[in-house]
N, C-alpha and C. Protein backbone atom coordinates (compact mmCIF):
# COMPACT_ATOMS: atom_id res chain seq x y z
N UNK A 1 1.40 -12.44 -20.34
CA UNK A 1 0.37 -12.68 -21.33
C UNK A 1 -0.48 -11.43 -21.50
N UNK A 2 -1.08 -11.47 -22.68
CA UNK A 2 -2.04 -10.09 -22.95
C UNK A 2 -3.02 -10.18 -22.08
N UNK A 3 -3.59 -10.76 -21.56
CA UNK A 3 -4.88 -10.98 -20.72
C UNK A 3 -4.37 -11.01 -19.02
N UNK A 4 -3.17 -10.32 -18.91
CA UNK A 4 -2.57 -10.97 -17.54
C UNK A 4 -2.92 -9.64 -16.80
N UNK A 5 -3.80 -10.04 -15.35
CA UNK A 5 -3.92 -8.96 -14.51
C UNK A 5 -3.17 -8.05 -13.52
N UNK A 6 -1.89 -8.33 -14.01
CA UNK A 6 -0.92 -7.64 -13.36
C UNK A 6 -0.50 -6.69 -14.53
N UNK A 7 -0.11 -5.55 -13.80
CA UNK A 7 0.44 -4.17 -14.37
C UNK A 7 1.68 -4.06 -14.20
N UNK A 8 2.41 -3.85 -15.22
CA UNK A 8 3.96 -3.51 -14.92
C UNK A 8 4.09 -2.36 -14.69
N UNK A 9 5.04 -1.63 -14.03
CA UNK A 9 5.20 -0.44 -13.32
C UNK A 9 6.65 0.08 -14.82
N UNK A 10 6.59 1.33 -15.03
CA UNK A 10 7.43 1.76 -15.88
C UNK A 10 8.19 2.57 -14.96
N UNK A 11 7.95 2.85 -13.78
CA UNK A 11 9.14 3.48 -13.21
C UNK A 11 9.89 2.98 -11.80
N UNK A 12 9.37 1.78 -11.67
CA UNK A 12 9.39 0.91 -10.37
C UNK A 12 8.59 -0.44 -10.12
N UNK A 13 9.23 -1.14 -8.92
CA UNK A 13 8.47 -2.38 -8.82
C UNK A 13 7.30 -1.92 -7.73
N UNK A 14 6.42 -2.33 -7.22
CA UNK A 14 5.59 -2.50 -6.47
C UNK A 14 5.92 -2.68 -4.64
N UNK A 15 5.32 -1.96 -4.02
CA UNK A 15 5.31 -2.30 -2.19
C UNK A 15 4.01 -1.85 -2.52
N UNK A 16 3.80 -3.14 -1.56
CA UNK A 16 2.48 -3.10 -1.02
C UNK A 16 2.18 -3.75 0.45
N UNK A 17 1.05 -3.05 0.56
CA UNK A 17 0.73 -3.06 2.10
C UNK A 17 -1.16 -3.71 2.05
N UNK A 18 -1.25 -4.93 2.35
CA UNK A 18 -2.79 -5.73 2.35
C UNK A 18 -3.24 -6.33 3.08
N UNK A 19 -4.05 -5.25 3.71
CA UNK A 19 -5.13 -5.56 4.95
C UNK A 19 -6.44 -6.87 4.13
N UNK A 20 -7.01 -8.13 4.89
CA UNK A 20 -7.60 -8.25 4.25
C UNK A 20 -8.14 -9.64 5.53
N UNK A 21 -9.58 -10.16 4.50
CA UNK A 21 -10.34 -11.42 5.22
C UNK A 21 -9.61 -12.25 5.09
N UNK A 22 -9.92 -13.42 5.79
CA UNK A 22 -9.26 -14.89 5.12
C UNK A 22 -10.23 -15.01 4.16
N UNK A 23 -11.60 -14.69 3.55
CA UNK A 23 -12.19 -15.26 3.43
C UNK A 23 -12.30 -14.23 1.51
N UNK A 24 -11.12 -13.44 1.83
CA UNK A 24 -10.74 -12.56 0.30
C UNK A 24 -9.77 -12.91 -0.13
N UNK A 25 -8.82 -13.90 0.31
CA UNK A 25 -7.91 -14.05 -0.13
C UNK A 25 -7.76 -15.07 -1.48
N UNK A 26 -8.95 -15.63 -1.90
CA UNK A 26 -9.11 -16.33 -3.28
C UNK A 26 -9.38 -14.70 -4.67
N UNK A 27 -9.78 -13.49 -3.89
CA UNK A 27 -9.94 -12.83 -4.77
C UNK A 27 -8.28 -11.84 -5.35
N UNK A 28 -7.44 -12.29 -4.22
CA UNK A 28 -6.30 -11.87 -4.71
C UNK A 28 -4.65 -12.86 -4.74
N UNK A 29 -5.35 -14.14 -4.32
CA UNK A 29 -4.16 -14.86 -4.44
C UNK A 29 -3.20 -14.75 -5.61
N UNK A 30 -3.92 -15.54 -6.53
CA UNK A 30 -3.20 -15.58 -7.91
C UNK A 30 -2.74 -14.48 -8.68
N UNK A 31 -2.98 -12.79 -8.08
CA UNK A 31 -2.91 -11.78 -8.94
C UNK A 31 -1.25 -11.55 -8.26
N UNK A 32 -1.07 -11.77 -6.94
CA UNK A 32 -0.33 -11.64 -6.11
C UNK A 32 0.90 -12.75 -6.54
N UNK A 33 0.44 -14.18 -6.32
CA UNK A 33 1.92 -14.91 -6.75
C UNK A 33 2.46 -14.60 -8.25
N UNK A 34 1.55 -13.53 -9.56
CA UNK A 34 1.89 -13.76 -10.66
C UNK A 34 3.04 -12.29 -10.57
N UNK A 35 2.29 -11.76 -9.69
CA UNK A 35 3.46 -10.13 -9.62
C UNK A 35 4.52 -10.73 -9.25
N UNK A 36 4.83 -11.71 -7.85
CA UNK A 36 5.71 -11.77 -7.67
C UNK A 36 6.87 -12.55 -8.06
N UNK A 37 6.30 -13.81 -9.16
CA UNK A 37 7.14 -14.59 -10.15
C UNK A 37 7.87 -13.65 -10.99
N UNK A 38 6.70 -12.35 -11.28
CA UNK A 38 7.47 -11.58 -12.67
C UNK A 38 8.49 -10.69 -11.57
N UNK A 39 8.50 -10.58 -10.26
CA UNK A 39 9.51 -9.59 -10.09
C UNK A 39 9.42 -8.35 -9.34
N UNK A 40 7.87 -8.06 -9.43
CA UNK A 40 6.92 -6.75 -9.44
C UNK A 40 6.98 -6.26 -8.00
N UNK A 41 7.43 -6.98 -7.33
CA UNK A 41 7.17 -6.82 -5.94
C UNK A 41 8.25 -6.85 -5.33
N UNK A 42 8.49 -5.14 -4.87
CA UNK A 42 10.07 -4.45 -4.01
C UNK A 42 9.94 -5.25 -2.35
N UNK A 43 8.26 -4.80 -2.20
CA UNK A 43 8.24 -5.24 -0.41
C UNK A 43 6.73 -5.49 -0.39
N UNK A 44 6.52 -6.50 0.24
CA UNK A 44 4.87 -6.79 0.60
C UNK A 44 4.68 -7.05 2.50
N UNK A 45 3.37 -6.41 2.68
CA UNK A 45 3.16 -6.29 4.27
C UNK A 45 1.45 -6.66 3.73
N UNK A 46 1.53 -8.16 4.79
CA UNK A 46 -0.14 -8.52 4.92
C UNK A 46 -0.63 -8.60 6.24
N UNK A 47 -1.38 -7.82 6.58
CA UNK A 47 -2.22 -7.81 7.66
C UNK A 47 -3.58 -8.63 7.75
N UNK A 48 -4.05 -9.50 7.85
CA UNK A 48 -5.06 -10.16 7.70
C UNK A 48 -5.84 -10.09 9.06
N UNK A 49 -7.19 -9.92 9.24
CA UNK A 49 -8.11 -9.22 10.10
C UNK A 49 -7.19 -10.40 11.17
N UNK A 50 -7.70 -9.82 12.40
CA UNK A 50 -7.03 -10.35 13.53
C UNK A 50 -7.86 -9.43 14.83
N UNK A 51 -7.59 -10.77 16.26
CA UNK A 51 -8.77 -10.39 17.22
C UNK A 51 -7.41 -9.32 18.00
N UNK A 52 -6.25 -8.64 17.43
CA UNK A 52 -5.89 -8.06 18.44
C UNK A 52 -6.20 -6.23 17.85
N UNK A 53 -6.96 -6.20 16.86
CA UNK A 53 -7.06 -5.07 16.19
C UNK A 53 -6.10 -4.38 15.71
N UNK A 54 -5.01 -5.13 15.07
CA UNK A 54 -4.21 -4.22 14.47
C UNK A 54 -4.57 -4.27 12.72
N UNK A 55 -4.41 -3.26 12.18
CA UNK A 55 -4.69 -2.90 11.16
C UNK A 55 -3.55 -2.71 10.12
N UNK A 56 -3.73 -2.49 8.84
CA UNK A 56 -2.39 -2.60 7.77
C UNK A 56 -1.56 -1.02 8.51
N UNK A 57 -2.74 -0.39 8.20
CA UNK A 57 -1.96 1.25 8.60
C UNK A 57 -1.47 1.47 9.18
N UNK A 58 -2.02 0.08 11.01
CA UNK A 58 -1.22 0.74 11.94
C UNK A 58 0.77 -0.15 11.34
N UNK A 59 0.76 -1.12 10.46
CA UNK A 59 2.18 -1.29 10.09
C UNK A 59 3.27 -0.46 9.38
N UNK A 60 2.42 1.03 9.32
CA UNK A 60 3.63 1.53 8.58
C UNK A 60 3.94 2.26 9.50
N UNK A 61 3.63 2.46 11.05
CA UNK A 61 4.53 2.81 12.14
C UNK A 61 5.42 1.66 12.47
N UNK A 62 5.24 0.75 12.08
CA UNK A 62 6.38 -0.38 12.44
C UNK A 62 7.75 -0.07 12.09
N UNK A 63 8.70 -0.25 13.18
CA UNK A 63 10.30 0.71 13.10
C UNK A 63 10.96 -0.66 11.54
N UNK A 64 10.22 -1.42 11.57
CA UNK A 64 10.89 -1.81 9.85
C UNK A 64 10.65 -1.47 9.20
N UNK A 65 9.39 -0.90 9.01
CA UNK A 65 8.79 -0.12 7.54
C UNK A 65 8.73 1.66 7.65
N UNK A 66 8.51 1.93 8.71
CA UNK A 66 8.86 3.41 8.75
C UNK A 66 9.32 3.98 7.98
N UNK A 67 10.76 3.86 7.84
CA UNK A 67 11.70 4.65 7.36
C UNK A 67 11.52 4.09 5.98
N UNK A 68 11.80 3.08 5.74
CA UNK A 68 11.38 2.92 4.14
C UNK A 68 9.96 3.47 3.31
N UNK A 69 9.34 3.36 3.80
CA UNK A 69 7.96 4.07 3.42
C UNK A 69 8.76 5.37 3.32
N UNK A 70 8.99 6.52 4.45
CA UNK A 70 9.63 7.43 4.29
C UNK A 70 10.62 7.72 2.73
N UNK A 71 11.52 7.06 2.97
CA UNK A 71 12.05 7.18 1.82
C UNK A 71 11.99 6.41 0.56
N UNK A 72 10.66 5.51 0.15
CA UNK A 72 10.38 5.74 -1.10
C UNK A 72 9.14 6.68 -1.37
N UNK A 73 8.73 7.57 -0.08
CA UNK A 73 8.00 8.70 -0.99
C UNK A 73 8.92 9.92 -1.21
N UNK A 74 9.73 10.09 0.07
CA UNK A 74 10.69 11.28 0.15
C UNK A 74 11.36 11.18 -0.75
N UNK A 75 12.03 10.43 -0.75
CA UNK A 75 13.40 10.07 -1.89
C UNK A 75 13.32 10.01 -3.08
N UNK A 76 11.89 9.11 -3.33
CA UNK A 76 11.88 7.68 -4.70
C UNK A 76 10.85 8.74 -5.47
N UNK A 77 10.00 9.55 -4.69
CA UNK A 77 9.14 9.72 -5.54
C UNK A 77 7.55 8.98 -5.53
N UNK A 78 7.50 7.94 -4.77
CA UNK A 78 6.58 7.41 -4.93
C UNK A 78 5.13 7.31 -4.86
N UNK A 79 4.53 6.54 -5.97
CA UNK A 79 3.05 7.16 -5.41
C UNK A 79 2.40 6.36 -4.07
N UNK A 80 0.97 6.53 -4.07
CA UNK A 80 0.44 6.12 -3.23
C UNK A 80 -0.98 5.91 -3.52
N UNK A 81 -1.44 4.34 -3.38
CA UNK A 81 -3.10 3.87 -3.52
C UNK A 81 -3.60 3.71 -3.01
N UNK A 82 -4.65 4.10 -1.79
CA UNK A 82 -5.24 3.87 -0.67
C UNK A 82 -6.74 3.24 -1.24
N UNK A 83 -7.02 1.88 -1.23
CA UNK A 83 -8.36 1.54 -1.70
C UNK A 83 -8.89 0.99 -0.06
N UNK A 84 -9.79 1.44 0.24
CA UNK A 84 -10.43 1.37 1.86
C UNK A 84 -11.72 1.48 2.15
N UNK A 85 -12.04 1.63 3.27
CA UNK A 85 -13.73 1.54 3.73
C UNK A 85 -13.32 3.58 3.88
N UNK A 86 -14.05 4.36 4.27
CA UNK A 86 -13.67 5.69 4.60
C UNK A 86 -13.03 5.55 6.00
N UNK A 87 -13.57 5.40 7.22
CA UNK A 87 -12.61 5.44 8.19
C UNK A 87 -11.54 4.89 8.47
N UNK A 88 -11.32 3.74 7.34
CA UNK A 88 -9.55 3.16 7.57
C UNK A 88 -8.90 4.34 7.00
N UNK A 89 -9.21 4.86 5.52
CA UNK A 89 -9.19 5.37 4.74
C UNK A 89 -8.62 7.07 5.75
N UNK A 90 -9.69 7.21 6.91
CA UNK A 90 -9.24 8.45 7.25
C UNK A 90 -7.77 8.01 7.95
N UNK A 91 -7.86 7.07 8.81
CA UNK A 91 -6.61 6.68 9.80
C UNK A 91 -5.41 6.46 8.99
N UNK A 92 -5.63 6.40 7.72
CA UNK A 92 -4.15 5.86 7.22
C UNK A 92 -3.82 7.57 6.45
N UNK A 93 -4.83 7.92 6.18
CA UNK A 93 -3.75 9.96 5.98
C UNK A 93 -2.93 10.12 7.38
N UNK A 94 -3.52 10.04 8.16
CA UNK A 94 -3.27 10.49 9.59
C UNK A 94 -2.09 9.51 9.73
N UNK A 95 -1.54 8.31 9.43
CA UNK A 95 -0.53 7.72 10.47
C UNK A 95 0.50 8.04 9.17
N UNK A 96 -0.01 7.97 7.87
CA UNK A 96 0.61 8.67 6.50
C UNK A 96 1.91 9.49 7.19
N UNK A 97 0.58 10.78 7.12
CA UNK A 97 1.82 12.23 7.46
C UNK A 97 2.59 11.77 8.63
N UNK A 98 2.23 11.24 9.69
CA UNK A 98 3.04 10.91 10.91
C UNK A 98 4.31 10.42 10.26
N UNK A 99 4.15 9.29 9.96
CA UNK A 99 5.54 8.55 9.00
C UNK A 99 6.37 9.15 8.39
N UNK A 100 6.08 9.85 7.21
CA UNK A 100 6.58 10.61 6.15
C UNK A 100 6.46 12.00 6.62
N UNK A 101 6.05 12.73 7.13
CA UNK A 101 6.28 14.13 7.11
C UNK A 101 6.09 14.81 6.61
N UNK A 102 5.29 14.63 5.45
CA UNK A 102 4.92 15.56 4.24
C UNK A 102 3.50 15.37 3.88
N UNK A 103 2.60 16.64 3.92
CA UNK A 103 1.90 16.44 3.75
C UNK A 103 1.08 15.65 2.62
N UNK A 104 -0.04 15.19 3.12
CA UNK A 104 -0.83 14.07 1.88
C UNK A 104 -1.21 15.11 0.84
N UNK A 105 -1.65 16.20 1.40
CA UNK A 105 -2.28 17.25 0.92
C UNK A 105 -1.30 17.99 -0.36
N UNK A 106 0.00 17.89 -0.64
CA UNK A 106 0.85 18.31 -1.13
C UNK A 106 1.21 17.01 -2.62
N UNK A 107 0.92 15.61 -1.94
CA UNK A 107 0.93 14.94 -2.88
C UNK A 107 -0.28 14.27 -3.62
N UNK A 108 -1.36 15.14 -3.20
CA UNK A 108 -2.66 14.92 -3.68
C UNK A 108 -2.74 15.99 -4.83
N UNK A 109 -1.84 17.23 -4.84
CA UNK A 109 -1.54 17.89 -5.85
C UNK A 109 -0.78 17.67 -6.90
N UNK A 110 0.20 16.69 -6.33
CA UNK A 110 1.07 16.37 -7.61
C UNK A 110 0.35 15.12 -8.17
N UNK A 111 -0.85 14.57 -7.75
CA UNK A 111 -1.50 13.80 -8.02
C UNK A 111 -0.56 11.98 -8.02
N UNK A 112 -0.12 12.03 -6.70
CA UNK A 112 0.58 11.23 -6.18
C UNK A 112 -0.22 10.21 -4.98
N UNK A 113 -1.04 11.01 -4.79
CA UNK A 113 -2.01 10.20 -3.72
C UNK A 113 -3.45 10.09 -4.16
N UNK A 114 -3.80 8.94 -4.35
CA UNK A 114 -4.97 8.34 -5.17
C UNK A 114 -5.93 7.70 -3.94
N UNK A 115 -7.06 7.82 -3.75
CA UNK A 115 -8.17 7.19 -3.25
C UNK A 115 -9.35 6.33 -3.41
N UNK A 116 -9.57 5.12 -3.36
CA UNK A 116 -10.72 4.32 -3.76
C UNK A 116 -11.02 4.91 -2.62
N UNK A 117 -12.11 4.95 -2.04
CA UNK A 117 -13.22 4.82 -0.67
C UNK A 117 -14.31 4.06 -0.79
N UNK A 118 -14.53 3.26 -0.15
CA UNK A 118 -15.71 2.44 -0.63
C UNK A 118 -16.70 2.77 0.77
């Protein structure tokens, strides 16, 4: 629909990675099941706050997502949206390059790596 808050991707479907409250999840439910009826969504990883402190970022050291992360930036091209508080925000450049190998700094030039900071 014209009014629909999902974005279609013209050069790919969507992975995403969503750290979040229980108590946010009315602000992204419905945006979320409508991506994924249309299709929009390659891979989704939800981290929802938890008393053992693991965080979304620390999942892209996870030996399932590793390498894929890896190679849809290496390979695919892909971009990257980091919307965060600043210090998640710093930890996820940092476990970033660990993963992938290439600097953030290199795809912040090709204007491939995008930042909310809140």
């Amino acid at each position: 629909s014209p009014n629909s808050s999902v974005h279609h991707s013209k050069n790919g479907r969507i992975s995403l990675f969503l750290g979040f409250k229980e108590a946010d999840i009315p602000l992204f439910s419905d945006t979320l099941n409508e991506a994924a009826a249309a299709g929009l969504l390659e891979r989704m990883c939800v981290t929802p706050s938890n008393d053992h402190g693991v965080r979304v970022y620390d999942r892209l050291e996870d030996e399932g997502y590793r390498e894929w992360v890896r190679g849809m930036v290496v390979d695919r091209g892909a971009w990257v949206f980091v919307c965060m508080g600043m210090e998640a925000a710093k930890a996820t450049r940092k476990v970033f390059e660990e993963v992938v190998g290439e600097g953030v700094g290199r795809m912040d030039e090709g204007g491939r790596w995008v930042e909310e900071v809140f």
